[in-house]
Protein backbone atom coordinates (compact mmCIF):
# COMPACT_ATOMS: atom_id res chain seq x y z
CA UNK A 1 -15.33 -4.96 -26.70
CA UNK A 2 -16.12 -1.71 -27.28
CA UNK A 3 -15.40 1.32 -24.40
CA UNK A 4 -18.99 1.98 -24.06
CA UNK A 5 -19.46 -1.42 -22.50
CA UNK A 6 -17.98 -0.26 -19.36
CA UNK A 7 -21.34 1.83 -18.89
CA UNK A 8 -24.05 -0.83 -20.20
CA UNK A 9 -22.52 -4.33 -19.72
CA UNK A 10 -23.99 -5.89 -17.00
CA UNK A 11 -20.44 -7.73 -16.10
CA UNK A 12 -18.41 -4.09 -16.26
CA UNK A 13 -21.03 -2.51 -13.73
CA UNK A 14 -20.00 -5.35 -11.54
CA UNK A 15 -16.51 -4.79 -12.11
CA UNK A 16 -16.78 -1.34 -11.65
CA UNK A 17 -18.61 -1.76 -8.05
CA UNK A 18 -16.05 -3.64 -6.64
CA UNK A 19 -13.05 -2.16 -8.02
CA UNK A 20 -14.10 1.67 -7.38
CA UNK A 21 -14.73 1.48 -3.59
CA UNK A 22 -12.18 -1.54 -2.92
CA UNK A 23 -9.41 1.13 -5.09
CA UNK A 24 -9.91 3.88 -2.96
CA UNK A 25 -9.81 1.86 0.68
CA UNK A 26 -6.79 -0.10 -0.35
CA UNK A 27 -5.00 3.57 -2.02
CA UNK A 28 -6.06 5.78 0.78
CA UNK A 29 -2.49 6.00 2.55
CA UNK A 30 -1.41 7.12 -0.99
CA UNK A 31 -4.18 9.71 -1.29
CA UNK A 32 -2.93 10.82 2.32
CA UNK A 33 0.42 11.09 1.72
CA UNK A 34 0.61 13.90 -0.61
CA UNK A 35 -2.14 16.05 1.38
CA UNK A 36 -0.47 15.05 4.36
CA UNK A 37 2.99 16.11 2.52
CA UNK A 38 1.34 19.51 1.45
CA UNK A 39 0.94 20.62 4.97
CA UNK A 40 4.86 19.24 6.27
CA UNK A 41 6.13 21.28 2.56
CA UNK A 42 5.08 24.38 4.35
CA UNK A 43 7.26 24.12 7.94
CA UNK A 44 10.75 25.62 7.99
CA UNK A 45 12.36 22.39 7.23
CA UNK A 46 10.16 20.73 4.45
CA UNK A 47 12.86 18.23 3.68
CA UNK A 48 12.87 17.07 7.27
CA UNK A 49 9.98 16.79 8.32
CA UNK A 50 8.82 14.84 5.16
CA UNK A 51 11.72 12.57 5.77
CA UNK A 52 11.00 11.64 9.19
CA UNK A 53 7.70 11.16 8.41
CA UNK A 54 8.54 8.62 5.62
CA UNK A 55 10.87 6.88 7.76
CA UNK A 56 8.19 5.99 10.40
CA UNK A 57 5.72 5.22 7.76
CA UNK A 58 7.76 2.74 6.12
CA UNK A 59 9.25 1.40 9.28
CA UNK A 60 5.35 0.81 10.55
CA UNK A 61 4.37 -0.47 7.26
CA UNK A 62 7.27 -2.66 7.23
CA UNK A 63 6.36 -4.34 10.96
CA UNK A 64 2.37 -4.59 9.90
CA UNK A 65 3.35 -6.56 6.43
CA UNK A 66 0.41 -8.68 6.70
CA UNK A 67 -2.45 -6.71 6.12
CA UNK A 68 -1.61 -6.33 2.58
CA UNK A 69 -2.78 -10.05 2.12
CA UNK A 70 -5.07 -10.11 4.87
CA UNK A 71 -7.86 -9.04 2.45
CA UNK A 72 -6.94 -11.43 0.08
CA UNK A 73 -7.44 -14.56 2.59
CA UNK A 74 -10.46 -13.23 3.67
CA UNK A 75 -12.18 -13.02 0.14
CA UNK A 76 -10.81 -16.33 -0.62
CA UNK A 77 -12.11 -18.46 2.26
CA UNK A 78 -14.95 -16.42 4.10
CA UNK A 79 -17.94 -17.61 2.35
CA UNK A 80 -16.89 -21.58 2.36
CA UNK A 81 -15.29 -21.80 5.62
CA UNK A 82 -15.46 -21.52 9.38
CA UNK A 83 -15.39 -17.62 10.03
CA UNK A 84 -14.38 -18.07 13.49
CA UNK A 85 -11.29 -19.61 12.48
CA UNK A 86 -10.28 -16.77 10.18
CA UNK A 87 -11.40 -14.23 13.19
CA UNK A 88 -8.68 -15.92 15.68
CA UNK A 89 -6.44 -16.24 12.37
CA UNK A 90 -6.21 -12.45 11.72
CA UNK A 91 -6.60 -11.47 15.37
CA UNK A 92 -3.65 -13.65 16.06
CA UNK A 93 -1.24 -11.77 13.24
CA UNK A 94 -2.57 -8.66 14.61
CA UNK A 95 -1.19 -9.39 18.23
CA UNK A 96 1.74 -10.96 17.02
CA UNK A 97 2.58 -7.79 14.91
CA UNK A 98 1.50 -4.88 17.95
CA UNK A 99 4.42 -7.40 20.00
CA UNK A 100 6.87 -7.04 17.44
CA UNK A 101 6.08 -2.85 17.23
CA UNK A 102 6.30 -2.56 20.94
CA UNK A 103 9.73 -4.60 20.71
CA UNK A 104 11.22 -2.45 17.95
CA UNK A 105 10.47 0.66 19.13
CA UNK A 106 10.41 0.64 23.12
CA UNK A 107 13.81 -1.55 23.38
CA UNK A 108 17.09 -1.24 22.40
CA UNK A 109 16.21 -2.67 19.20
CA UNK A 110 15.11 0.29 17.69
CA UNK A 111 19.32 1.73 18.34
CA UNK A 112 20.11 -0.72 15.81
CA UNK A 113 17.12 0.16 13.25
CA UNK A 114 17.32 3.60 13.31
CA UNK A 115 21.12 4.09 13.56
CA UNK A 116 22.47 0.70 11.77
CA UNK A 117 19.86 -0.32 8.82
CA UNK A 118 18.70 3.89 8.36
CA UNK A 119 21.84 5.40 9.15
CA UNK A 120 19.75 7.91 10.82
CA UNK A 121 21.76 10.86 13.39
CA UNK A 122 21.01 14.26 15.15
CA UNK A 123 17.48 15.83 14.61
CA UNK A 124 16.41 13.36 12.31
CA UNK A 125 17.04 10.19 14.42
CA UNK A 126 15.47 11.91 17.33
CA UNK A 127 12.08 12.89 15.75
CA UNK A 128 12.02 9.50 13.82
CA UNK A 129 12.05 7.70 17.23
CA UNK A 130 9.40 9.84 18.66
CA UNK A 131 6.78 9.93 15.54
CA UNK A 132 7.17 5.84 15.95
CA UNK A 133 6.28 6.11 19.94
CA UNK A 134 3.23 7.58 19.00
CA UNK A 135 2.31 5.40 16.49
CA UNK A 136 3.58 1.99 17.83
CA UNK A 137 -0.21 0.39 17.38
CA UNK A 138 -0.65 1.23 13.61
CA UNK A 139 0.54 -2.49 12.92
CA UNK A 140 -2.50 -3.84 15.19
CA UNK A 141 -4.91 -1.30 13.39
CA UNK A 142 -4.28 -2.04 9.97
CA UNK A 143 -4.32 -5.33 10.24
CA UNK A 144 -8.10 -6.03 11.47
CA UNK A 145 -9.09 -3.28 8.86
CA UNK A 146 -8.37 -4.53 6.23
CA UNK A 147 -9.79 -7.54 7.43
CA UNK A 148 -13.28 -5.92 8.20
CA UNK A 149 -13.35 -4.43 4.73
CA UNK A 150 -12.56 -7.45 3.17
CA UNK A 151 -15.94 -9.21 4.92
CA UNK A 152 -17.68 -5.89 3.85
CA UNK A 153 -16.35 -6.73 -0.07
CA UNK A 154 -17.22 -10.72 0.34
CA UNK A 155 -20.32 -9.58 1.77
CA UNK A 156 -21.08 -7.80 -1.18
CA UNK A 157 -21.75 -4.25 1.03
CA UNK A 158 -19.48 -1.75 -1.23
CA UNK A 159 -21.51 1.10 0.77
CA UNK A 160 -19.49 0.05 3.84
CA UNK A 161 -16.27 0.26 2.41
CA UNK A 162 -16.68 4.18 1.12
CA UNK A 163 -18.44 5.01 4.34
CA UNK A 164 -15.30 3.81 6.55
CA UNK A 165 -12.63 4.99 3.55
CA UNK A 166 -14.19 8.46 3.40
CA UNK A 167 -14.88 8.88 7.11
CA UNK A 168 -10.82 7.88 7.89
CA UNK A 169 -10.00 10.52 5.02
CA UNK A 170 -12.14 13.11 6.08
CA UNK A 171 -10.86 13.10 9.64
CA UNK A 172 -7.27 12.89 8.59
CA UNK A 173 -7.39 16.10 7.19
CA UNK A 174 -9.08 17.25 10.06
CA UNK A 175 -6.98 16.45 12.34
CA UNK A 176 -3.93 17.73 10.67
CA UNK A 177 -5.70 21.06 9.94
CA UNK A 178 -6.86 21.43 13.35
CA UNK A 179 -2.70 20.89 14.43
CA UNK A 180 -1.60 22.74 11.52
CA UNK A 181 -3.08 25.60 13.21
CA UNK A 182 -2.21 24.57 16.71
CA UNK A 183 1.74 25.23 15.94
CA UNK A 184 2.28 21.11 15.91
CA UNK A 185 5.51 20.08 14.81
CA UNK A 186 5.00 19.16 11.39
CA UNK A 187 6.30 15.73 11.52
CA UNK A 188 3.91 14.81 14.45
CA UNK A 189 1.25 16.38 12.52
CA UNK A 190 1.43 13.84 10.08
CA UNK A 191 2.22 11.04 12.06
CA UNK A 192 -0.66 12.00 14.79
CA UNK A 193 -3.39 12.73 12.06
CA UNK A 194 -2.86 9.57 10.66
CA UNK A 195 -3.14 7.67 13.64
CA UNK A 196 -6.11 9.54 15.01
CA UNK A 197 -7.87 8.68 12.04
CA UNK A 198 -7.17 5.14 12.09
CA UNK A 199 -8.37 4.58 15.57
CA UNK A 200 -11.60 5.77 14.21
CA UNK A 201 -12.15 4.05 10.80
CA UNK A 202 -11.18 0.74 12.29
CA UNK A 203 -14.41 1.17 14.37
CA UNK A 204 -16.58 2.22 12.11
CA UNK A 205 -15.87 -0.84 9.73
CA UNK A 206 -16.20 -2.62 12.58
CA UNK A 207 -19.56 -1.40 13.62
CA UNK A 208 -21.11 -1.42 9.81
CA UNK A 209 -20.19 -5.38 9.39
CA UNK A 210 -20.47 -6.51 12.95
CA UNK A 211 -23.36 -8.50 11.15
CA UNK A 212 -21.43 -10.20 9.04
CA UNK A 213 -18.96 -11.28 11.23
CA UNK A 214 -20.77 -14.89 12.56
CA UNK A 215 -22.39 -17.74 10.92
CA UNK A 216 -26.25 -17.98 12.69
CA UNK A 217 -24.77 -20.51 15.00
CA UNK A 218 -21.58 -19.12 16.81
CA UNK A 219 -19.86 -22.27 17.96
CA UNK A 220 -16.69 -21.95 19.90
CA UNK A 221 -14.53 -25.06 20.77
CA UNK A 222 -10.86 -26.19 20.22
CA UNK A 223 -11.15 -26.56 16.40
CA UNK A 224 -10.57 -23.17 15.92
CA UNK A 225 -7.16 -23.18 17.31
CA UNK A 226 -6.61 -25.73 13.82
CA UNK A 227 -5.55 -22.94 11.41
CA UNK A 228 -3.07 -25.06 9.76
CA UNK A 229 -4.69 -24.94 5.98
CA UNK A 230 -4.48 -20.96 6.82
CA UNK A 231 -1.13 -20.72 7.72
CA UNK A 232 -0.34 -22.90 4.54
CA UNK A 233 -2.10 -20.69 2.18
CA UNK A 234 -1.00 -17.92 3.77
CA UNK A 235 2.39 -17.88 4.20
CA UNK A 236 3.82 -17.24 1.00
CA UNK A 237 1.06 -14.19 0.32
CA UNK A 238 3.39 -13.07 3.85
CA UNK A 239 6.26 -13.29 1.95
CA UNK A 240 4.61 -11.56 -1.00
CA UNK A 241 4.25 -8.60 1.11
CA UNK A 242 7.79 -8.58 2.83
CA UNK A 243 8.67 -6.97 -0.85
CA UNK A 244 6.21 -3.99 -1.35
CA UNK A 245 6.55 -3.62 2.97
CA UNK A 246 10.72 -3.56 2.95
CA UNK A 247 11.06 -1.55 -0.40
CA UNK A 248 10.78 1.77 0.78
CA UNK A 249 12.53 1.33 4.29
CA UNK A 250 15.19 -0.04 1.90
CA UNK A 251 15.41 2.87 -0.36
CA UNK A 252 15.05 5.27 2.76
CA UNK A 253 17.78 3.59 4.36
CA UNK A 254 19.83 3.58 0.52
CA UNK A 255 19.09 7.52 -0.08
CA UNK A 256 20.33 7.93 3.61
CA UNK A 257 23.85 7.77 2.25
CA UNK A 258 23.81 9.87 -0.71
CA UNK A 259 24.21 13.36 -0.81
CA UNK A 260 21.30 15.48 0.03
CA UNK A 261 19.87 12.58 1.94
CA UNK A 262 16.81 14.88 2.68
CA UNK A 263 16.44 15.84 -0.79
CA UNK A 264 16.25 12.26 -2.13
CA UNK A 265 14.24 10.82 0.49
CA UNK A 266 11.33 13.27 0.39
CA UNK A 267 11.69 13.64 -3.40
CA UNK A 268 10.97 9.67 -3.92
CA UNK A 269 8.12 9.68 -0.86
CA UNK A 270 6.41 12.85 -2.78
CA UNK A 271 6.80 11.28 -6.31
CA UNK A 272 5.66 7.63 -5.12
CA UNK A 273 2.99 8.99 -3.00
CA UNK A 274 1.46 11.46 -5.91
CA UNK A 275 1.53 8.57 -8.52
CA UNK A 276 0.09 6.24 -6.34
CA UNK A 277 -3.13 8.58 -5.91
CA UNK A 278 -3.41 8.65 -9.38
CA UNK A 279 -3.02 5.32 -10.22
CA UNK A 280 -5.09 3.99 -7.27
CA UNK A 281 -8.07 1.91 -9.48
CA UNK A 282 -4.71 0.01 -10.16
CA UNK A 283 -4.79 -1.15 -6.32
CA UNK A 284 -7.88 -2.67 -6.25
CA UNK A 285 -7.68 -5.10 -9.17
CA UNK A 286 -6.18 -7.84 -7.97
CA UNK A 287 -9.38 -7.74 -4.94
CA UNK A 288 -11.79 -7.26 -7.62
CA UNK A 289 -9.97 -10.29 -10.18
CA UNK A 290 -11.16 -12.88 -7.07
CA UNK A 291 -14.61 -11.58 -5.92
CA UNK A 292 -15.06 -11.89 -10.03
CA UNK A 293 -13.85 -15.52 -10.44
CA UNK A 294 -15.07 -16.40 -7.12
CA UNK A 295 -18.24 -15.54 -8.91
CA UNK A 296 -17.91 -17.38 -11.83
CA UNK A 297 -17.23 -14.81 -14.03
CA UNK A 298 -15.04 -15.32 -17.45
CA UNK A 299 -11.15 -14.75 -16.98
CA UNK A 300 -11.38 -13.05 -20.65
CA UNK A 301 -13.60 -10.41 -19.38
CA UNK A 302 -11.66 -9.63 -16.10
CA UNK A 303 -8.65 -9.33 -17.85
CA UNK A 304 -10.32 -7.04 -20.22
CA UNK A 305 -11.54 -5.04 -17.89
CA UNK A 306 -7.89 -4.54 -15.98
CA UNK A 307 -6.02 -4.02 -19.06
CA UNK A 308 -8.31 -0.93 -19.64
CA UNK A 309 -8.44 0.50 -16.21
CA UNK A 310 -4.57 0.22 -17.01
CA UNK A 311 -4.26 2.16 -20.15
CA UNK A 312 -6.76 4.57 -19.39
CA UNK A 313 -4.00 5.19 -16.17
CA UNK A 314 -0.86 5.89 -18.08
CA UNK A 315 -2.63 7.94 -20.45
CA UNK A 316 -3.71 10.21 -17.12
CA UNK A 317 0.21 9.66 -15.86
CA UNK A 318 1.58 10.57 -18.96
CA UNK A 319 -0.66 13.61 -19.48
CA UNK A 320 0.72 14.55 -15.57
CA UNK A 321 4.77 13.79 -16.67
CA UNK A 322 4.69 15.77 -20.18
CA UNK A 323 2.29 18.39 -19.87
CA UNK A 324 3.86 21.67 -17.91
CA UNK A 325 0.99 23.46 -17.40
CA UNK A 326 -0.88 20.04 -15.77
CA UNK A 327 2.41 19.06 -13.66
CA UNK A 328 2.91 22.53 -12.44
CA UNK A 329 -0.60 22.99 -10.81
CA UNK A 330 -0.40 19.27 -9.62
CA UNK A 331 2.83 19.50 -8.50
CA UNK A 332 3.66 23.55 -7.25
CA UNK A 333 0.07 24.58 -7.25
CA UNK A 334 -1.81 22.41 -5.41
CA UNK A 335 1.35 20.92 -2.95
CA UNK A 336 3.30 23.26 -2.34
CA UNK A 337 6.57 21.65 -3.87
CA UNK A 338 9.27 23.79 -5.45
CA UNK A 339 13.13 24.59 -5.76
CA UNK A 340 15.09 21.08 -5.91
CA UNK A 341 12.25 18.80 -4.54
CA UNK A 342 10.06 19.73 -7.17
CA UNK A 343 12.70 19.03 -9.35
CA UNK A 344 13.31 15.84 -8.20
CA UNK A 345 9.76 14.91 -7.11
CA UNK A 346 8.89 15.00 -11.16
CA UNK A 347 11.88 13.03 -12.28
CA UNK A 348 10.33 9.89 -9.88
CA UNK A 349 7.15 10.44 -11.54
CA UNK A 350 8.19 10.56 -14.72
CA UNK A 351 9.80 7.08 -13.81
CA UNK A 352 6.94 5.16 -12.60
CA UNK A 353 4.20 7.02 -15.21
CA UNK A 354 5.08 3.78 -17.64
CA UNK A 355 3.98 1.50 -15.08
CA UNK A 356 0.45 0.87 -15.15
CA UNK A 357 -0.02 -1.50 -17.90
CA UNK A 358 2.46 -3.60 -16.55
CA UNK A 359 0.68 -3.11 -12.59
CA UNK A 360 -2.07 -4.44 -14.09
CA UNK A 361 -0.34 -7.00 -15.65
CA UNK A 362 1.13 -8.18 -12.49
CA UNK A 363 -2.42 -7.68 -10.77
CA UNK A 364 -3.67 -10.09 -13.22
CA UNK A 365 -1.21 -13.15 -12.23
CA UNK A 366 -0.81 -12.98 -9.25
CA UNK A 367 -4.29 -13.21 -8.79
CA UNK A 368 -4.57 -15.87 -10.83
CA UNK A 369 -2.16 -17.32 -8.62
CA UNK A 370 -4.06 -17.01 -5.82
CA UNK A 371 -7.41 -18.09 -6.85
CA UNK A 372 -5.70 -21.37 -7.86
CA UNK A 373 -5.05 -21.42 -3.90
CA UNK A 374 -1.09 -22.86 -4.85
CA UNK A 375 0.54 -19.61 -3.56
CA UNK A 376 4.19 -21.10 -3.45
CA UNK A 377 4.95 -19.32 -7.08
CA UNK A 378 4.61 -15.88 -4.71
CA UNK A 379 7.37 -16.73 -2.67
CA UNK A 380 9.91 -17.02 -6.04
CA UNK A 381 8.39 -14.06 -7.82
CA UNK A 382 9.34 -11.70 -4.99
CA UNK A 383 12.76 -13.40 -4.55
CA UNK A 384 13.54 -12.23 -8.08
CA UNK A 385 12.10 -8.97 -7.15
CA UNK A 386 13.90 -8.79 -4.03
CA UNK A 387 17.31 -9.51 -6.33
CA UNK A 388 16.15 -6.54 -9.14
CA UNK A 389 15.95 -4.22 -5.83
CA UNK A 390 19.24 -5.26 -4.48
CA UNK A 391 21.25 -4.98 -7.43
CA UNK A 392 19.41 -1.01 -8.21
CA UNK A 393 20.67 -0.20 -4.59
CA UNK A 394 23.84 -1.59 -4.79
CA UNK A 395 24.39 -0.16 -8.40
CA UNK A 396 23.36 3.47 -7.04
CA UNK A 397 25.26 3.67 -4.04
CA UNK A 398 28.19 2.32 -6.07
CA UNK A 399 28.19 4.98 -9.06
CA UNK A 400 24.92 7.24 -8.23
CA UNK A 401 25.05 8.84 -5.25
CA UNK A 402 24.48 12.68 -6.40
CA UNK A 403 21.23 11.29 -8.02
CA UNK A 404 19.11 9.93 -5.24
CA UNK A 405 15.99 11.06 -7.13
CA UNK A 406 17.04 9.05 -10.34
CA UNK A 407 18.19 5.76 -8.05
CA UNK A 408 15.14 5.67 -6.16
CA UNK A 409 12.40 6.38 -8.58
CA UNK A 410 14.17 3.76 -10.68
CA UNK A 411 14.60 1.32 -8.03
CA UNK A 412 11.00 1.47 -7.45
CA UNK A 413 10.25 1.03 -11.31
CA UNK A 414 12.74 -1.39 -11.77
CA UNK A 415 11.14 -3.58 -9.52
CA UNK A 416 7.65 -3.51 -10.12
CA UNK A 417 8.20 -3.95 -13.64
CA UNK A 418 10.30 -7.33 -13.01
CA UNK A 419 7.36 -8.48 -10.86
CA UNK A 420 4.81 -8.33 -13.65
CA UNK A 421 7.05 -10.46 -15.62
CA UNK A 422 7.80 -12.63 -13.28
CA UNK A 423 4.41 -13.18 -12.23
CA UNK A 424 4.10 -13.92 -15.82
CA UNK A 425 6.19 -16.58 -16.32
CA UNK A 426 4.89 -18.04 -12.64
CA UNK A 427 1.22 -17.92 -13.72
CA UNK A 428 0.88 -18.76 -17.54
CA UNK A 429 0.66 -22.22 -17.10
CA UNK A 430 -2.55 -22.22 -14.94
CA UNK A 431 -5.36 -22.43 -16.66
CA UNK A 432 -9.00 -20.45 -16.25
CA UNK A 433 -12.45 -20.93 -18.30
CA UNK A 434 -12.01 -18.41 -21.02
């Protein structure tokens, strides 16, 4: 195949219209995170406020685990299946996960998160607790959005998904310029723009595929309550997400105990967020891989397709990690970040700038996985994940702890890179058409 096909090939335009639009939606947090970033680098207390911020992020990410898989049901069964039993499906993890938000954070509970598992204390603990009251419904939020964008991608209406994406990104940095200038503290700025935003894009996808969201004949009776072959397929893609969900809290809550906590944890959020903007086609493979074979189109040319969207990615990573002149303007210029973080924010990207063959690679699988509609291999590919993270911690906070930058950015590599090869070894005995 040669590169020009991505331009004329009927099969790579395809490709390209899913994976584009579908890439930004699912990356957007990441795209946010370093703008976001850029305006907490410039308060009094950078370090801080970054920190607190990444801490409530995680912790809310963490709690609303299933709407990275949401999509993924969604594509899978909407078109052959009864849509109002996916509608009380979703809208029933949604509740579920706004009653376990409320419970962390407005009981007691959130004493033993916040002091016990994040070893939080003084300023810090108190402005973590807050950014999390005023956030407490992110969980409910993200979960029916990415639901609503997965009918728009099933639906085949791509122009929903940038209208919603871009109209959630635009007012982001609206709102946080608008408190920037109002003297907010900069850890609510974040935290507030964010969930202003959300509040709105999770209406407008609503809105755009409201027609889309019922068969001609809207039947409601008992049957709907039978979500059994749901929960089935679903659970393990749950557990699939525990992983990428508890990851960061459990590197926050690692870095917590090293010296310079503030240092490490910001460095890490900064260098994770930055690579995951430019790596964020990478996020919408595994979306595009089913609409494609739900489709019917060849396995050989999806994972053509990926493999390139990969390499063309750590070419553009490594050009960022080697280049001074490019990772100074990314880096200094454009966000603000010098002194130690900077330092520290570049050794983490450095890290992960292998990665993207091997994203793609795990992109690939897992997918395959999941179009095979057997997602038990999930739940063992992220156990051996969840052991590669473990022993990174426990090896850093054993020997490491005057390098939080270096144990987190390679706890983070670490385990992503296991994952591809697990999801290797999980997948390459189903078989697709070629």
């Amino acid at each position: 195949m040669k590169f020009s096909e991505l331009f004329s090939d009927r099969f790579y335009l395809v490709a390209l219209s899913i994976l584009i639009p579908t890439s930004i939606n699912l990356s957007i947090t990441q795209f946010l995170t370093p703008i976001l970033n850029s305006f907490m680098v410039r308060s009094t207390n950078p370090e801080l406020s970054i920190s607190v911020f990444s801490i409530s992020m995680s912790i809310l990410f963490l709690i609303s685990l299933p709407h990275l898989r949401v999509q993924h049901l969604t594509i899978v069964y909407y078109k052959n299946y009864s849509k109002m039993k996916i509608h009380f499906f979703i809208f029933l993890l949604a509740i579920i996960c706004l009653i376990i938000s409320i419970f962390v954070i407005f009981s007691p509970a959130v004493n033993f998160v916040l002091d016990t598992i994040f070893g939080t204390s003084g300023e810090m603990r108190i402005n973590v607790e807050n950014a999390l009251k005023i956030s407490f419904f992110i969980p409910f939020l993200l979960i029916l959005k990415m639901h609503f964008y997965a009918i728009s991608i099933v639906s085949s209406k791509s122009n929903y998904i940038w209208i919603g994406t871009i109209t959630g990104f635009i007012f982001s940095i609206l709102f946080a310029s608008i408190l920037y200038f109002l003297n907010f503290e900069k850890y609510n700025l974040g935290i507030t723009s964010y969930t202003l935003a959300s509040i709105i894009e999770t209406l407008i996808i609503m809105l755009l595929v409201r027609k889309n969201l019922f068969d001609s004949k809207i039947i409601i009776n008992k049957d709907i309550l039978r979500i059994g072959e749901l929960t089935k397929f679903f659970t393990p893609l749950l557990f699939a997400a525990f992983l990428p969900s508890f990851t960061m809290p459990a590197i926050n809550a690692c870095l917590n105990r090293f010296e310079n906590p503030e240092i490490a944890i910001s460095s890490v959020n900064l260098g994770f967020g930055i690579f995951g903007a430019v790596t964020f086609t990478i996020n919408g493979c595994q979306s595009t891989i089913l609409s494609l074979l739900a489709n019917g189109y060849r396995y050989k040319d999806i994972r053509n397709f990926s493999y390139i969207v990969g390499f063309i990615t750590l070419f553009i990573c490594s050009l960022i990690s080697w280049i001074p002149l490019i990772n100074n303007f990314i880096f200094s210029d454009l966000f603000g970040i010098s002194g130690s973080l900077l330092s520290g924010t570049l050794i983490v990207f450095k890290l992960l700038s292998i990665l993207p063959p091997f994203l793609v690679m795990e992109q690939i699988y897992v997918g395959i996985i999941m179009n095979s509609k057997s997602t038990n291999p999930l739940f063992y590919i992220n156990i051996c994940r969840f052991l590669v993270l473990i022993f990174c911690l426990s090896t850093g906070i054993l020997f490491f702890k005057s390098y939080g930058p270096v144990v987190g950015g390679s706890a983070w590599a670490l385990t992503l890179f296991f994952e591809a090869i697990f999801a290797w070894l999980f997948a390459r005995k189903i078989t697709l058409p070629s």
